[in-house]
C-alpha atoms as a PDB file:
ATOM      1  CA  UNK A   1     160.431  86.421  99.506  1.00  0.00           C
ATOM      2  CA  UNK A   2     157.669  86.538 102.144  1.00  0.00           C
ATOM      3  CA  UNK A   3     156.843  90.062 103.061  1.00  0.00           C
ATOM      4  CA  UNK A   4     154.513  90.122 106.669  1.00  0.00           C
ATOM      5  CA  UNK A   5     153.406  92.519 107.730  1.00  0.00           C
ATOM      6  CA  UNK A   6     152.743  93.389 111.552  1.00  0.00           C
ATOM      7  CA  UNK A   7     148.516  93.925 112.388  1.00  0.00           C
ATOM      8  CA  UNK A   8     148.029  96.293 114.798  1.00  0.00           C
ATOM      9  CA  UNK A   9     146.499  94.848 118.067  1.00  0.00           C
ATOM     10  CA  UNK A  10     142.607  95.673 118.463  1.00  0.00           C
ATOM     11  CA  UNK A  11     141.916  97.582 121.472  1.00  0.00           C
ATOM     12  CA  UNK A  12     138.374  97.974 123.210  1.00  0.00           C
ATOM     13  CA  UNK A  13     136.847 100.530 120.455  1.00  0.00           C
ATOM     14  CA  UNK A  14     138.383  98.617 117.548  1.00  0.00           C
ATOM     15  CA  UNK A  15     136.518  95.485 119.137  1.00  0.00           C
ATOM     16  CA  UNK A  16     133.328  97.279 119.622  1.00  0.00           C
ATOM     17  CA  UNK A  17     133.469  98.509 116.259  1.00  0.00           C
ATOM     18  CA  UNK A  18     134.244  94.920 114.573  1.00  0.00           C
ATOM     19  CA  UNK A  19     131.257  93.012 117.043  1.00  0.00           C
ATOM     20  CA  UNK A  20     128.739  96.038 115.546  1.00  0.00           C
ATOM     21  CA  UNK A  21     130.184  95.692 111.701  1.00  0.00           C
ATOM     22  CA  UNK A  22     129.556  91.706 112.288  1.00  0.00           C
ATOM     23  CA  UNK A  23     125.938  92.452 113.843  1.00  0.00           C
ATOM     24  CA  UNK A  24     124.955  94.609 110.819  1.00  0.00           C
ATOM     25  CA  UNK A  25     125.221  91.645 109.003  1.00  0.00           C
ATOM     26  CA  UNK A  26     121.616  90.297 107.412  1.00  0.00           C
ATOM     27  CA  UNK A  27     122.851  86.942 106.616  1.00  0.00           C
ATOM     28  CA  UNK A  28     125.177  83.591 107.188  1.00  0.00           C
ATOM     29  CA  UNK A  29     126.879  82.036 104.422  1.00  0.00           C
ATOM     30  CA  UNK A  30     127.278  78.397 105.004  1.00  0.00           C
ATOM     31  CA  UNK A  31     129.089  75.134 103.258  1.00  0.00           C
ATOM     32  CA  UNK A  32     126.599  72.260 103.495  1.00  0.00           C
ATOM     33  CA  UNK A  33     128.415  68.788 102.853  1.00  0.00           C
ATOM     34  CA  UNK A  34     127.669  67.363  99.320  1.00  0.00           C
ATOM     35  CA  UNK A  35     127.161  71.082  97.845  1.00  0.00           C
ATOM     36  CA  UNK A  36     128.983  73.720  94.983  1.00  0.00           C
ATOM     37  CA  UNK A  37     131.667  75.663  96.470  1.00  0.00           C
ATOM     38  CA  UNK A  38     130.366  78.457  94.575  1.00  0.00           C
ATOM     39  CA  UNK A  39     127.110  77.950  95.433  1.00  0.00           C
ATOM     40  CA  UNK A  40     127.211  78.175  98.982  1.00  0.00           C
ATOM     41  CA  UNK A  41     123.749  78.227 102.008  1.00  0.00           C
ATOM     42  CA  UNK A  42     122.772  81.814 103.032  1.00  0.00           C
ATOM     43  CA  UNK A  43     120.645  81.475 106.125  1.00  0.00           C
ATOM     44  CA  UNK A  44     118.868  85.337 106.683  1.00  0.00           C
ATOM     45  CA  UNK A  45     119.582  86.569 110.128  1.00  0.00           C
ATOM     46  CA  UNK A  46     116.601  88.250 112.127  1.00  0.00           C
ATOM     47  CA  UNK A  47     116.678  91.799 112.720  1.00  0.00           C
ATOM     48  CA  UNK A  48     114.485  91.696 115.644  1.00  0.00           C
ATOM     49  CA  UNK A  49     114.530  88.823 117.474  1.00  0.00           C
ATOM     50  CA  UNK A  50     111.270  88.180 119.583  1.00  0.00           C
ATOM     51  CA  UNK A  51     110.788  85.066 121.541  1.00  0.00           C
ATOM     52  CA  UNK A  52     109.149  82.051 120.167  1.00  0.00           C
ATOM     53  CA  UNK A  53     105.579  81.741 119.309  1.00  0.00           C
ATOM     54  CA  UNK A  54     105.446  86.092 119.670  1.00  0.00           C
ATOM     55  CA  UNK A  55     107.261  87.272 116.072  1.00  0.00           C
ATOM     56  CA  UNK A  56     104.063  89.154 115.578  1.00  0.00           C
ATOM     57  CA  UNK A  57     104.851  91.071 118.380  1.00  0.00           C
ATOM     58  CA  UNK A  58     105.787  95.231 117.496  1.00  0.00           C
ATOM     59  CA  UNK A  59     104.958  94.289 113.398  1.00  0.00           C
ATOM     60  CA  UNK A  60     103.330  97.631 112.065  1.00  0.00           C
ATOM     61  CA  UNK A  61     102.168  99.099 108.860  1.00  0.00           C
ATOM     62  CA  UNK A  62     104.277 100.744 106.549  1.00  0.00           C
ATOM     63  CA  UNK A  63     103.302 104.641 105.665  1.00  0.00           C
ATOM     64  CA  UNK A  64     104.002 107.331 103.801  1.00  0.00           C
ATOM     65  CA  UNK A  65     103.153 110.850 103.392  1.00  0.00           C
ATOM     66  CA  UNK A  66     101.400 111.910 100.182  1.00  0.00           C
ATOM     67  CA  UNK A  67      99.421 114.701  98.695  1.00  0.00           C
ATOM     68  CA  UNK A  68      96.157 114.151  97.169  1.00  0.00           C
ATOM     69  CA  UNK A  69      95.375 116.253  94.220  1.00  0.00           C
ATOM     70  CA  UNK A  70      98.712 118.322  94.824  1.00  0.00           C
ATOM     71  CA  UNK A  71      96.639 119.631  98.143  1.00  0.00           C
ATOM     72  CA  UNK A  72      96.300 118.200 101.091  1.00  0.00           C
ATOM     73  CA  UNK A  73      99.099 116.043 103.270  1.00  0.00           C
ATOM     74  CA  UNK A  74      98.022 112.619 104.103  1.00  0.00           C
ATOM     75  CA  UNK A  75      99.189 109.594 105.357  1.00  0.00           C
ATOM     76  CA  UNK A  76      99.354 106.594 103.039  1.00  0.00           C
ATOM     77  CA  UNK A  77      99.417 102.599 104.391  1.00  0.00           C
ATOM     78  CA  UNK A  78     101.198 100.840 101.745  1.00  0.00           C
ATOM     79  CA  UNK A  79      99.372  97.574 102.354  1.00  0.00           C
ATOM     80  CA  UNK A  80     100.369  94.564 100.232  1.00  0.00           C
ATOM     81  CA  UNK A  81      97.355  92.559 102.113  1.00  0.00           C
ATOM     82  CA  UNK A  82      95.199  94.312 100.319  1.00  0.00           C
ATOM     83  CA  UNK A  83      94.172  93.852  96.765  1.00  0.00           C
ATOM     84  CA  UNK A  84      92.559  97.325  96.623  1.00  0.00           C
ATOM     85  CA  UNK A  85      93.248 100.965  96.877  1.00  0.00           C
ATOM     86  CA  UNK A  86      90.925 102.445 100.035  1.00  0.00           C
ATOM     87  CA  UNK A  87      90.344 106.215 100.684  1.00  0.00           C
ATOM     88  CA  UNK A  88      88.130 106.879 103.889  1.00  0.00           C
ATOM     89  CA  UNK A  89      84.899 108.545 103.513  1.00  0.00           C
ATOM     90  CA  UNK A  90      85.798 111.018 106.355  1.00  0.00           C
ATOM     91  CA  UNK A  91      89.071 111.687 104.167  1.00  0.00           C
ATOM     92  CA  UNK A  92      87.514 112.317 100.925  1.00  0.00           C
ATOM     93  CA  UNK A  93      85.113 115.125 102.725  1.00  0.00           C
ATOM     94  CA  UNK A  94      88.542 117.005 104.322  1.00  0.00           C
ATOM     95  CA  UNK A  95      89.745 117.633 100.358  1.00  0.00           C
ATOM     96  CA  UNK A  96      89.569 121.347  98.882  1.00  0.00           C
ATOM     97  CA  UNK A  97      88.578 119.898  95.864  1.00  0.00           C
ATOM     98  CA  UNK A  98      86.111 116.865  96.232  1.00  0.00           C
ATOM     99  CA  UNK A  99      86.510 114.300  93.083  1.00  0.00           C
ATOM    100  CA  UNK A 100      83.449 113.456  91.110  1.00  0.00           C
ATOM    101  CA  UNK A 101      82.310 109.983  92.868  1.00  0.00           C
ATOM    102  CA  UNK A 102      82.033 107.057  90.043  1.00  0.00           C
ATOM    103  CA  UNK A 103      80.024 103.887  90.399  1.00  0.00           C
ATOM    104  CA  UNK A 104      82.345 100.740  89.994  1.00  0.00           C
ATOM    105  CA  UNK A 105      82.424  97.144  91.043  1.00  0.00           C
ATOM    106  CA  UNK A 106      80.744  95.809  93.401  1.00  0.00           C
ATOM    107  CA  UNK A 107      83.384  94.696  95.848  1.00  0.00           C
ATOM    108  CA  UNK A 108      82.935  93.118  99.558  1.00  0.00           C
ATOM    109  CA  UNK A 109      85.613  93.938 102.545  1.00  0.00           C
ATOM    110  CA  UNK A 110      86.691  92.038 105.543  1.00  0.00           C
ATOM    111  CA  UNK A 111      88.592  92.747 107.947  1.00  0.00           C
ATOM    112  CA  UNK A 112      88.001  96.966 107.613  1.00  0.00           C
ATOM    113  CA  UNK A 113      84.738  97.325 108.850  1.00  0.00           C
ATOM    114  CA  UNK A 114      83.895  94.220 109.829  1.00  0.00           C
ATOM    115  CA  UNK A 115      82.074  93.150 106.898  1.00  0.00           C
ATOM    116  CA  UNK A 116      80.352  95.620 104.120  1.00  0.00           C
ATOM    117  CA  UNK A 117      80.509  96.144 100.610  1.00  0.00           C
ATOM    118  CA  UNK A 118      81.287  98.999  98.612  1.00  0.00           C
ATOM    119  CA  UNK A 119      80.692 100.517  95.187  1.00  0.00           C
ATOM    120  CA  UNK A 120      82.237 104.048  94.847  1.00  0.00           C
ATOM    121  CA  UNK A 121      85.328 105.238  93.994  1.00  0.00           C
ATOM    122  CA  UNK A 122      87.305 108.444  92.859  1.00  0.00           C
ATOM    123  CA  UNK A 123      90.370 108.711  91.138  1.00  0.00           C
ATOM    124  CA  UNK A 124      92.967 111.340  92.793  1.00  0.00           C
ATOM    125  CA  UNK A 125      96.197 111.771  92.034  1.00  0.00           C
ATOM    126  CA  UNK A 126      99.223 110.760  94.558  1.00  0.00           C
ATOM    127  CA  UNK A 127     102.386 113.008  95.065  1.00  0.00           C
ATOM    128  CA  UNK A 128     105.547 111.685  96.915  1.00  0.00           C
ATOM    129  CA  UNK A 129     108.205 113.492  98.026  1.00  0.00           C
ATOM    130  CA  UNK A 130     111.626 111.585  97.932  1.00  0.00           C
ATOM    131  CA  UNK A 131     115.172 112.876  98.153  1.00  0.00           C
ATOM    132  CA  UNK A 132     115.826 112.702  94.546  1.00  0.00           C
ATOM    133  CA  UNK A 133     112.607 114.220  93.332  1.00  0.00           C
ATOM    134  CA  UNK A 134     108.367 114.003  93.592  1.00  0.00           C
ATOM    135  CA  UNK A 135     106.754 110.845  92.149  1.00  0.00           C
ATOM    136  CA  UNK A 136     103.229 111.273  91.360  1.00  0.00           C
ATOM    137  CA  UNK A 137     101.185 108.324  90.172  1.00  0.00           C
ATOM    138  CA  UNK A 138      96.872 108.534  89.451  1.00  0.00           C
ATOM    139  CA  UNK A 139      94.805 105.890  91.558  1.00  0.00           C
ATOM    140  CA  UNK A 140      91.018 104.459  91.864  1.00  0.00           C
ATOM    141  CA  UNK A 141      90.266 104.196  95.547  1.00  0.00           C
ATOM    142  CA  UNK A 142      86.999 102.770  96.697  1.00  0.00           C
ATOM    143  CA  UNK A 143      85.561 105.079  99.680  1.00  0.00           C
ATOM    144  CA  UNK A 144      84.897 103.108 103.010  1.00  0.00           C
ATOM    145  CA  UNK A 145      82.587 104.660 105.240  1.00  0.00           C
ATOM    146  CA  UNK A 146      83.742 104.068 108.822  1.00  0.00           C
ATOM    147  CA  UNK A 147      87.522 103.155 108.060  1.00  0.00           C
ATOM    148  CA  UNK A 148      89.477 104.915 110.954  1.00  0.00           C
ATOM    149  CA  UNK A 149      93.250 104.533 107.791  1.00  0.00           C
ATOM    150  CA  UNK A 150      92.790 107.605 106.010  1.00  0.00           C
ATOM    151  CA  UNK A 151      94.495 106.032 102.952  1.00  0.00           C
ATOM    152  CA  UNK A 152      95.298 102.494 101.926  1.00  0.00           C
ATOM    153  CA  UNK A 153      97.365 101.666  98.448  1.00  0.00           C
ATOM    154  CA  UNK A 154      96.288  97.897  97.809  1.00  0.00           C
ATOM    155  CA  UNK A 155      98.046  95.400  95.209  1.00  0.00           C
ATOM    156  CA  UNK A 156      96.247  96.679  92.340  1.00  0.00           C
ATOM    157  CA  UNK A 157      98.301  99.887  91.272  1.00  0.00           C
ATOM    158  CA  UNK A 158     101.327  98.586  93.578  1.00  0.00           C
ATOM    159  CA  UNK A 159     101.630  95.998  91.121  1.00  0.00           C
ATOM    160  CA  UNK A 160     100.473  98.440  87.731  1.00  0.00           C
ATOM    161  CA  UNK A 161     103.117 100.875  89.225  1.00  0.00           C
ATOM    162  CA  UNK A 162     105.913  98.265  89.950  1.00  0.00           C
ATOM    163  CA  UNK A 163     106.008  99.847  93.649  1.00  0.00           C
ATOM    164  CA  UNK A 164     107.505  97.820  96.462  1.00  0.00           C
ATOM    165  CA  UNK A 165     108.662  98.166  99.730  1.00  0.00           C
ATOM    166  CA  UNK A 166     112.676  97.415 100.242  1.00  0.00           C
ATOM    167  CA  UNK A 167     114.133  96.515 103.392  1.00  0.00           C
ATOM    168  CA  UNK A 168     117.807  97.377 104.373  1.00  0.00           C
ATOM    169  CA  UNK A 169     119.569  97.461 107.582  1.00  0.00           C
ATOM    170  CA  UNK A 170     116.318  97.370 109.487  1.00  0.00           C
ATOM    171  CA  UNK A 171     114.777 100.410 107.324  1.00  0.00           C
ATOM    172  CA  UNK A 172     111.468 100.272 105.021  1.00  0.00           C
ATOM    173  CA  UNK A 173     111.972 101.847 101.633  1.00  0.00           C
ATOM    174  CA  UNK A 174     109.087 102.877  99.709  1.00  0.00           C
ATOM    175  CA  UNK A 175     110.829 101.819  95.496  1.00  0.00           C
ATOM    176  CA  UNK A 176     108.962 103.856  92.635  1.00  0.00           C
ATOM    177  CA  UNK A 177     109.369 101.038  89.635  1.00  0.00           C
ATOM    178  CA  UNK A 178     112.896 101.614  88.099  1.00  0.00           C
ATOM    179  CA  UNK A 179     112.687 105.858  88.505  1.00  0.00           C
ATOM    180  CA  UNK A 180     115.402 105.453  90.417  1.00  0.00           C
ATOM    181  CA  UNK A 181     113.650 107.206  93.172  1.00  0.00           C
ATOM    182  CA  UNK A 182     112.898 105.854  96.797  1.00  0.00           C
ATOM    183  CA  UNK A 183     111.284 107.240 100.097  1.00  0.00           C
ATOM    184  CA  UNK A 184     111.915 105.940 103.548  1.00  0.00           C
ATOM    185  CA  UNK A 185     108.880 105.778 105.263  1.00  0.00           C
ATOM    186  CA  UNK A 186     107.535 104.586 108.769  1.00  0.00           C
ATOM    187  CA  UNK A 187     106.275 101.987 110.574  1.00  0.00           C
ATOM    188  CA  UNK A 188     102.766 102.773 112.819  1.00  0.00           C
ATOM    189  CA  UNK A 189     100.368 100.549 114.708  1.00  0.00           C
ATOM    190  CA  UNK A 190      97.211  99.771 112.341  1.00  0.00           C
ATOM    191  CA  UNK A 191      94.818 101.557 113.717  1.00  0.00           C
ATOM    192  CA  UNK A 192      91.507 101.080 114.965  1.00  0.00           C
ATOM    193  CA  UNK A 193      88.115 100.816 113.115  1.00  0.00           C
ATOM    194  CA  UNK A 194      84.973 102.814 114.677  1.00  0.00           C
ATOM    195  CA  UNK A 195      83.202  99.804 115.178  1.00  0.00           C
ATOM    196  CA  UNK A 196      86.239  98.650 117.308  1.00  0.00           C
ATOM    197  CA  UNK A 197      87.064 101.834 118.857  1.00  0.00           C
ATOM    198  CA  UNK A 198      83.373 101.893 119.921  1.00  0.00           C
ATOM    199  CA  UNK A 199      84.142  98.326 121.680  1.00  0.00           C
ATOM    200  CA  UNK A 200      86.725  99.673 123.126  1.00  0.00           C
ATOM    201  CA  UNK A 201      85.426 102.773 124.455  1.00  0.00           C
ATOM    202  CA  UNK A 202      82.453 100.499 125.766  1.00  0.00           C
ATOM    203  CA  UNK A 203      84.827  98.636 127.734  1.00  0.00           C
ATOM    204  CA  UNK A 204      86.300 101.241 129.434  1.00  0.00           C
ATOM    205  CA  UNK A 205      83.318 102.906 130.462  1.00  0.00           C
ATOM    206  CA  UNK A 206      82.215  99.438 132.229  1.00  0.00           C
ATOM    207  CA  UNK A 207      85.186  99.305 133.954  1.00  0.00           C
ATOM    208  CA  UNK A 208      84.870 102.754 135.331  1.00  0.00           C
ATOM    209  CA  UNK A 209      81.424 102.295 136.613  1.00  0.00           C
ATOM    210  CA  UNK A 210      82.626  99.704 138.462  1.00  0.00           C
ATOM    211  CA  UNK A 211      85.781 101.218 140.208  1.00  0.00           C
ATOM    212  CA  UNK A 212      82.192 103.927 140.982  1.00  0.00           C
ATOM    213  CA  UNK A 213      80.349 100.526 142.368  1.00  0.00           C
ATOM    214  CA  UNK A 214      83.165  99.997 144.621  1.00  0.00           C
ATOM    215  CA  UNK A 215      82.361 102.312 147.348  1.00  0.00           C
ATOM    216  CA  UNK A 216      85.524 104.627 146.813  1.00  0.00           C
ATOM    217  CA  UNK A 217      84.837 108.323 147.183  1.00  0.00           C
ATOM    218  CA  UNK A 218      86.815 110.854 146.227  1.00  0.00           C
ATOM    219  CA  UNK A 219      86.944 114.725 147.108  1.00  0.00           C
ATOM    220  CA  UNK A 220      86.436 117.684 145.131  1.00  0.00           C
ATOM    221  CA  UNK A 221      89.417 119.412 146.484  1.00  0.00           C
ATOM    222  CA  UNK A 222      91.696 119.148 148.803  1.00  0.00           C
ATOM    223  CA  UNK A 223      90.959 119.743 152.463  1.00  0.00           C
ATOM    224  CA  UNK A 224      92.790 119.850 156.072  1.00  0.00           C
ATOM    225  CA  UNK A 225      91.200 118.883 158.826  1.00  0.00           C
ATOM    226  CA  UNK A 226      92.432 120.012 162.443  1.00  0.00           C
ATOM    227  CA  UNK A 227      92.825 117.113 165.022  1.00  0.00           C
ATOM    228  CA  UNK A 228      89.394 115.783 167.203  1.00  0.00           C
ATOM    229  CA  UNK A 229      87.381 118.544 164.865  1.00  0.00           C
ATOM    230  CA  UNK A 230      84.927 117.761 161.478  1.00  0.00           C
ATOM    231  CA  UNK A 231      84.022 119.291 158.750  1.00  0.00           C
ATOM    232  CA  UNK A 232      82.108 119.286 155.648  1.00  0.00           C
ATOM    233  CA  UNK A 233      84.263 118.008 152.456  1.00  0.00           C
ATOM    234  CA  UNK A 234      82.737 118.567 148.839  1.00  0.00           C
ATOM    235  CA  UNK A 235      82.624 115.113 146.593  1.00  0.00           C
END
């Protein structure tokens, strides 16, 4: 005996609701021709389309909030670009507690400050806050004079650490080896070195001086002048 049973027809919410459940989606499962059944093609779905030739477009760093040494709040770029662990210079002289400096490798950066090498580092101790629980993990970073990122974890304790970053439904997940324990954590601009801030700045102040050069004068304050009379008017 065949038993049917009657769907209820989808109205406008039910259809809204069904289009977003479908959009949520991070993936297509296809059959190619030739292939296993059970083996099927996923093709990944983008989660932010941008148009061609401009997917770098809106990409940002992924951070997190830590405290060094159990003291002071800073904010962590979780870079996997980078095979070291960074700490500023201007960072290091903000802690309560300064760390004894050690002499290490002699290691050469690009891309930070240019170009420069660096020899320093101190180990400090990182402290996460996640739902579940703190994580706290110890680190070498080398100190870079001039680095505008207060704090960068590189590859080499990611990787001693097992951390990783997890994406899900569009969010970043900071993954503490198998603890169990995760922290969401947000997305920023990179910032700016000095030595390109100072460019910057440079650049601005040129193109001030000449909106100056341009014969445009501006006054002081505001003033009303009466019909077929004149009058003085600060600048």
């Amino acid at each position: 005996m065949n038993v049917s049973v009657e769907k209820p027809p989808l109205n406008r919410r039910s259809r809204r609701r069904l289009a977003r459940d479908i959009a949520r989606v991070g993936h297509v499962v296809k059959q190619l021709p030739n292939q296993d059944p059970e083996k099927p093609l996923i093709e990944l779905k983008q989660w932010k389309a941008r148009p061609p030739g401009c997917t770098f477009l809106g990409s940002t760093a992924t951070e997190a909030i830590a405290q060094i040494n159990g003291a002071e709040l800073v904010p962590v770029i979780v870079d996997s670009g980078s095979d070291i662990t960074l700490i500023a210079q201007e960072t290091l002289k903000k802690l309560s507690t300064s760390p004894k400096i050690k002499i290490g490798q002699q290691v050469n950066l690009i891309q930070v400050t240019g170009q420069s090498s660096v020899n320093g580092f101190v180990n400090v101790d990182l402290l996460f806050e996640t739902p579940e629980g703190p994580v706290q993990f110890s680190v070498d970073a080398y100190i870079v004079k001039g680095m505008s990122t207060p704090f960068i974890l590189g590859n080499d304790f990611a990787d001693q650490y097992s951390i990783s970053i997890m994406r899900r439904d569009g969010e970043a997940y900071l993954v503490f080896g198998d603890s169990g324990r995760e922290l969401r954590i947000l997305e920023r601009r990179p910032g700016l070195t000095r030595h390109q801030s100072h460019r910057k700045g440079k650049k601005l102040r040129r193109r001030n001086r000449m909106e100056m050069n341009k014969g445009i004068v501006r006054a002081d304050k505001r003033v009303v002048i009466a019909p077929e009379t004149c009058m003085q008017v600060p600048v």
